[in-house]
Structures are given as C-alpha cells and as structure tokens.
N, C-alpha and C. Protein backbone atom coordinates (compact mmCIF):
# COMPACT_ATOMS: atom_id res chain seq x y z
N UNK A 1 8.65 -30.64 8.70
CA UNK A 1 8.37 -29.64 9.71
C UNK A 1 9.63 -29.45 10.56
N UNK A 2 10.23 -28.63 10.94
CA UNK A 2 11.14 -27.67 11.53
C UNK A 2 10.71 -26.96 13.07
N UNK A 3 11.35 -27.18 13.91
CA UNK A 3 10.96 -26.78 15.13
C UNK A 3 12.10 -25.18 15.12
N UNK A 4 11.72 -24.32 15.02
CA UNK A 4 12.30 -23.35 15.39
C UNK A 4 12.32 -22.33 16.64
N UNK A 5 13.15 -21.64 16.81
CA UNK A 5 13.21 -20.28 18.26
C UNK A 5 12.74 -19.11 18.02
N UNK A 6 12.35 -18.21 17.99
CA UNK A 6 11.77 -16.65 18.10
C UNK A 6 12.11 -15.85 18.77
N UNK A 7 12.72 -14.74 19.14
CA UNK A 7 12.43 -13.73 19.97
C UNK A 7 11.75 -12.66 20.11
N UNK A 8 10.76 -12.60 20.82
CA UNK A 8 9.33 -11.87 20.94
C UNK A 8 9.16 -11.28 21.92
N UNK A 9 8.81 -9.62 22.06
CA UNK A 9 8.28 -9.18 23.25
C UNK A 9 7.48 -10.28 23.86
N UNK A 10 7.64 -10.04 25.20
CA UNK A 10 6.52 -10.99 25.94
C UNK A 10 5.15 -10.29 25.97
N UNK A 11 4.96 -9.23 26.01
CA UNK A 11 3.20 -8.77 25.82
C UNK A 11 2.79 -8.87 24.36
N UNK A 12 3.72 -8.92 23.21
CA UNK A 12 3.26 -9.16 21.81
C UNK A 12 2.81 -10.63 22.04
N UNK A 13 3.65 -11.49 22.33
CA UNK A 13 3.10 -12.70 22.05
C UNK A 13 2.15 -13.25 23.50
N UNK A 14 2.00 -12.59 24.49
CA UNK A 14 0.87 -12.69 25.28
C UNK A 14 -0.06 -12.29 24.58
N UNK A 15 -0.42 -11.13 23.88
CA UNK A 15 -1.81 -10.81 23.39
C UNK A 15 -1.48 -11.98 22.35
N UNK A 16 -0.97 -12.31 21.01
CA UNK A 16 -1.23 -13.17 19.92
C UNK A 16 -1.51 -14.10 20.16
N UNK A 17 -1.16 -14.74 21.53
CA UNK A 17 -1.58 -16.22 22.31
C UNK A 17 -3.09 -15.53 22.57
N UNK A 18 -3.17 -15.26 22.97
CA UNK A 18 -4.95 -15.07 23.63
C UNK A 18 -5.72 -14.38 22.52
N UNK A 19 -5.03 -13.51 21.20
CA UNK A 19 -6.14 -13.54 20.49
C UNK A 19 -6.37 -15.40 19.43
N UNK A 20 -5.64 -15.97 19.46
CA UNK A 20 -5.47 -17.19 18.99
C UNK A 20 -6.41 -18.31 19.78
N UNK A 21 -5.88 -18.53 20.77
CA UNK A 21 -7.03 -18.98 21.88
C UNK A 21 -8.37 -18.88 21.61
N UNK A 22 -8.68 -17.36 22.02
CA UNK A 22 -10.10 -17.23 21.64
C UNK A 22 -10.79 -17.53 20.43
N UNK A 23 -9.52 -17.32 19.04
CA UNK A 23 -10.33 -17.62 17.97
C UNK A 23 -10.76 -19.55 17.55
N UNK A 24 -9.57 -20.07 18.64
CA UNK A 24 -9.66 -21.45 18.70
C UNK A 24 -8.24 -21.97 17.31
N UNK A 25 -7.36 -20.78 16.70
CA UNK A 25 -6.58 -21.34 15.91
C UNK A 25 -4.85 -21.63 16.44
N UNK A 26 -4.49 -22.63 15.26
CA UNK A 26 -3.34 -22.30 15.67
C UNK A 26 -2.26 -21.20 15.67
N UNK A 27 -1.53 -20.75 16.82
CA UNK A 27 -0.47 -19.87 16.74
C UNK A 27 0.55 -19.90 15.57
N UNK A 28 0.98 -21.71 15.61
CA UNK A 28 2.17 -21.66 14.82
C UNK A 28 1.84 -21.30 12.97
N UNK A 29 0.55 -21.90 12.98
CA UNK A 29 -0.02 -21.73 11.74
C UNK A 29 -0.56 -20.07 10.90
N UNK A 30 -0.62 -19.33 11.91
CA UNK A 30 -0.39 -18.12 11.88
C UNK A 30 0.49 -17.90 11.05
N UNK A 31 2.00 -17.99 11.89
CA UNK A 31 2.99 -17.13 11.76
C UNK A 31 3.86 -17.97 10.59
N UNK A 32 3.21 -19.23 9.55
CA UNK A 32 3.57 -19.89 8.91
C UNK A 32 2.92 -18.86 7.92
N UNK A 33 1.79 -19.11 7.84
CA UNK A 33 0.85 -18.01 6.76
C UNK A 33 1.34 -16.80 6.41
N UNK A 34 1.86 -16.10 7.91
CA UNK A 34 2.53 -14.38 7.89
C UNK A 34 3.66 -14.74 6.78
N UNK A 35 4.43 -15.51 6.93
CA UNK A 35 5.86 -15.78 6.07
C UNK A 35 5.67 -16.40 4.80
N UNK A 36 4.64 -17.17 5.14
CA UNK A 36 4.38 -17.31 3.35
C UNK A 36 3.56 -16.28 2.76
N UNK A 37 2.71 -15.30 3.30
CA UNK A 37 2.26 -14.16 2.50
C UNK A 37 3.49 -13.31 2.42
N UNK A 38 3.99 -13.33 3.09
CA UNK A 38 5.30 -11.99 3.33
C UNK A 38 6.55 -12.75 2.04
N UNK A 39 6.76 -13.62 1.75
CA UNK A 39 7.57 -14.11 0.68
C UNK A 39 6.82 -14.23 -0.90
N UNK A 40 5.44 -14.48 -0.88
CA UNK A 40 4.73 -14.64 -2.10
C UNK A 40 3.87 -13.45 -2.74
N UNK A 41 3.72 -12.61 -1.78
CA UNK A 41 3.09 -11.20 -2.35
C UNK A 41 4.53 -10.59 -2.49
N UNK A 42 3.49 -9.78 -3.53
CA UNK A 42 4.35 -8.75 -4.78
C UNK A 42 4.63 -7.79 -3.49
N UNK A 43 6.15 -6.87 -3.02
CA UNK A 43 6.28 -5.81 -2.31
C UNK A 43 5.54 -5.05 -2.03
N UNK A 44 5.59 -4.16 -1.10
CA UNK A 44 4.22 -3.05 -0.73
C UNK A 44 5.27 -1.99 -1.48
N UNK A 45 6.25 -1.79 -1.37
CA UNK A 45 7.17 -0.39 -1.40
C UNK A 45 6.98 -0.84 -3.72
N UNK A 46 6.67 0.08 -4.34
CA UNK A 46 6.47 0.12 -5.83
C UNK A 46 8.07 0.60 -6.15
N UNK A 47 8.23 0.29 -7.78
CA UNK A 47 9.81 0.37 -8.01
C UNK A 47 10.10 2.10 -8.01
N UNK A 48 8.83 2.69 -8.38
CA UNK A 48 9.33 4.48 -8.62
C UNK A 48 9.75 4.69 -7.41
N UNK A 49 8.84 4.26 -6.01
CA UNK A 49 9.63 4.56 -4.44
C UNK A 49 11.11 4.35 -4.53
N UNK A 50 10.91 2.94 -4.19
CA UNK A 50 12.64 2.67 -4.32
C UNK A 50 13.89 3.62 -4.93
N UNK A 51 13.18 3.89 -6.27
CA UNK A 51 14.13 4.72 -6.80
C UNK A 51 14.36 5.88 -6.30
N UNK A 52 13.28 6.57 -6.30
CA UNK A 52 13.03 7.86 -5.74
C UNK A 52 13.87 7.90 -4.07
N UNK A 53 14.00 6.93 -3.49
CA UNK A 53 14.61 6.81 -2.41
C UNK A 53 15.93 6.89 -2.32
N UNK A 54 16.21 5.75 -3.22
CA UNK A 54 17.75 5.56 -3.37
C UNK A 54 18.29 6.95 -3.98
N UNK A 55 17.65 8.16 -4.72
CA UNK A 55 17.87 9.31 -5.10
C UNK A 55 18.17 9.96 -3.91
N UNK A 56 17.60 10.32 -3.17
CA UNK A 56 17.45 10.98 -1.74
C UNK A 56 18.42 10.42 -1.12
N UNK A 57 18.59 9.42 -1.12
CA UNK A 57 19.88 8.28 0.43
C UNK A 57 21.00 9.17 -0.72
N UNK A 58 21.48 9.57 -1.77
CA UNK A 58 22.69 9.71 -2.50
C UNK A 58 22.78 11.24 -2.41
N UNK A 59 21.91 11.91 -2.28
CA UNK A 59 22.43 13.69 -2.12
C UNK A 59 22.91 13.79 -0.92
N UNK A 60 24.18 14.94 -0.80
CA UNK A 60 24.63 15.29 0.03
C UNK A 60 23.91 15.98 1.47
N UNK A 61 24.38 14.89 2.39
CA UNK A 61 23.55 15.83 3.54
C UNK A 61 24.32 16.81 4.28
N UNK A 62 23.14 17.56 5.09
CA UNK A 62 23.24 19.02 6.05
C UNK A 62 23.72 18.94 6.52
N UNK A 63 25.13 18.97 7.82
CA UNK A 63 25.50 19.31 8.98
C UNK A 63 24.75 20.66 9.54
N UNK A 64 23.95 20.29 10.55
CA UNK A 64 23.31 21.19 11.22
C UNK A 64 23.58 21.56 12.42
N UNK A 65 24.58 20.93 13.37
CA UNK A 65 25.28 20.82 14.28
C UNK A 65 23.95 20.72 15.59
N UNK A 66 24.12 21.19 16.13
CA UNK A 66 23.56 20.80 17.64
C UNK A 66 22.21 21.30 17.09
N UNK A 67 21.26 20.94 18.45
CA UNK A 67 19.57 21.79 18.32
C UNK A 67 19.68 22.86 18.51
N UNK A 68 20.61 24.27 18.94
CA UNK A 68 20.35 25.44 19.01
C UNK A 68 20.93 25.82 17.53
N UNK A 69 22.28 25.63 17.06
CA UNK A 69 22.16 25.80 15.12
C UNK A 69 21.21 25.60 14.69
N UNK A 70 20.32 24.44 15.04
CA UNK A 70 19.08 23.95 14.20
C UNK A 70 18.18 24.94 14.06
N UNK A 71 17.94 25.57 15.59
CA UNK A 71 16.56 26.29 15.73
C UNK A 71 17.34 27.82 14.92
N UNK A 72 18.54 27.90 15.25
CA UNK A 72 18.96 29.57 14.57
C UNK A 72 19.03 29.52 13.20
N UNK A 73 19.20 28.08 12.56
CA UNK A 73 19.45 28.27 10.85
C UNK A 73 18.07 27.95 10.19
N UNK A 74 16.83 27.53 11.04
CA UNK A 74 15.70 27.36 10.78
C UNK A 74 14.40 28.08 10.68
N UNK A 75 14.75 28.96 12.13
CA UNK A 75 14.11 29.99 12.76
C UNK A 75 13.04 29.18 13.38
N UNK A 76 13.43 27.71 13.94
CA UNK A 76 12.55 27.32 15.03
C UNK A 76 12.41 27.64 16.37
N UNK A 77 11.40 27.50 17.05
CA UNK A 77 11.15 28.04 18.10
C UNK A 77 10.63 26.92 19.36
C-alpha cells in the first residue's frame, strides 16, 4: 500500500466525502476501484472513432479570422 497526494476541487471531494460517509464506505477504496476499472475495461472511444478522428485532426483547417468574418462568411446572426 502506497500513501499518495491528489489534487481535487474542494466541493468535488466535499460532496464524495459525504456521499461515502453516508453510504458507510471507504473513500480511498473508491478511488482504488475507479483506477482499476479505468485500467482493466476495454476503452469507451471504439477503434472506427479513433480513426475517424485522427482523419479530421489531419485536414486542413479554416482561418476564419475574428467573429464578425465568422458571422459574414456564415451568414450568422
């Protein structure tokens, strides 16, 4: 066992303390569980996303210059 540091909003981990409390469990055992589900489950994001993403991050983007170009080359209002 490993004593480690965190940095946490203070109202996130005010509410996670008091929903913990009430349920009577442990906090640290929580956030042991969060990291071992978060390392042992299969990704949420599927491989066609990814790809399909990394397609998109590689085309050339717009210069649209300021928000009034935006709204005149858009016809937003």
């Amino acid at each position: 066992m490993v004593l480690k540091t965190f940095n946490v909003q203070e109202d996130t981990y005010k509410e996670f303390s008091g929903f913990c409390k009430e349920l009577g469990i442990s906090m640290s055992k929580q956030i042991e569980r969060f990291m071992e589900s978060f390392i042992t489950e299969e990704p949420v994001a599927k491989k066609e996303y990814l790809e399909k993403l990394n397609k998109i991050r590689k085309q050339k983007t717009i210069h649209v210059g300021s928000i009034g170009n935006f709204k005149k080359r858009y016809g937003v209002e």
